[in-house]
Protein backbone atom coordinates (compact mmCIF):
# COMPACT_ATOMS: atom_id res chain seq x y z
CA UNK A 1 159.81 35.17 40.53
CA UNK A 2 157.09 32.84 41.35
CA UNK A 3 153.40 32.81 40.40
CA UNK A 4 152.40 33.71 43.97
CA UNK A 5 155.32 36.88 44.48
CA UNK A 6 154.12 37.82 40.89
CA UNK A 7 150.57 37.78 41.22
CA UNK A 8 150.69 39.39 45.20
CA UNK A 9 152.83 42.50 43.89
CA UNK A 10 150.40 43.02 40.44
CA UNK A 11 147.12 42.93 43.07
CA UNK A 12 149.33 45.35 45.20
CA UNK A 13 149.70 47.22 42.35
CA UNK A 14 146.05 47.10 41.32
CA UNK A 15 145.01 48.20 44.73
CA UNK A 16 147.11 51.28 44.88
CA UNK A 17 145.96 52.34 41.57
CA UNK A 18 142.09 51.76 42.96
CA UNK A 19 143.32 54.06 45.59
CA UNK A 20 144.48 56.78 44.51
CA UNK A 21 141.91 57.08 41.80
CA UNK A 22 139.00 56.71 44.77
CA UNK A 23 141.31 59.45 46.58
CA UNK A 24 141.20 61.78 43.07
CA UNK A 25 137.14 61.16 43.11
CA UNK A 26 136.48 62.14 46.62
CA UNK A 27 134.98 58.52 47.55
CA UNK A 28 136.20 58.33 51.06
CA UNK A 29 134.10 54.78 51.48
CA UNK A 30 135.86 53.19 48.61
CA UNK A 31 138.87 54.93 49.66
CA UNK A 32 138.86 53.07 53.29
CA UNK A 33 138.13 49.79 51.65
CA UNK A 34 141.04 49.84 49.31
CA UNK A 35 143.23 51.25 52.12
CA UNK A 36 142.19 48.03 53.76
CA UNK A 37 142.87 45.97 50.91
CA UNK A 38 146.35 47.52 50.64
CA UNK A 39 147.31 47.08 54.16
CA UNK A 40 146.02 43.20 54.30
CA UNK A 41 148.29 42.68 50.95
CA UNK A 42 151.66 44.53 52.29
CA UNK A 43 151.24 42.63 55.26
CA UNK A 44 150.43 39.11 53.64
CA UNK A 45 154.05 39.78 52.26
CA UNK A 46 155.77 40.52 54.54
CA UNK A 47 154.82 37.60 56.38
CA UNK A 48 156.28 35.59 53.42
CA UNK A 49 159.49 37.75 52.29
CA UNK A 50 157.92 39.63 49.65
CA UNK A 51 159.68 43.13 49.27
CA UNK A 52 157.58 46.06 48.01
CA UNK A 53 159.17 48.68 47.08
CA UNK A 54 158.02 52.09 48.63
CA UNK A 55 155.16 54.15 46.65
CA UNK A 56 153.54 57.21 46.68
CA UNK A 57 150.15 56.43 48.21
């Protein structure tokens, strides 16, 4: 795995985790920003291949 792949699918990661725990707190702001975040990031790979696997959030 490259450095990009690797370090796209641990900020995926990190996002998801920001979301859910925004989610658990009730901060519906933060919760649309990370949303956001996650979106731009699954779509920035699949435009270059990247394959995420499926998650709970």
């Amino acid at each position: 795995m490259d450095a990009f792949t690797a370090g796209l699918l641990q900020r995926i990661r990190s996002t998801e985790s920001d979301l859910t725990r925004a989610r658990e707190t009730g901060d519906d702001f933060l919760a649309d920003v990370e949303q956001g975040e996650l979106d731009d990031l699954r779509r920035i790979a699949a435009q270059h291949g990247v394959e995420v696997s499926a998650t709970t959030v």
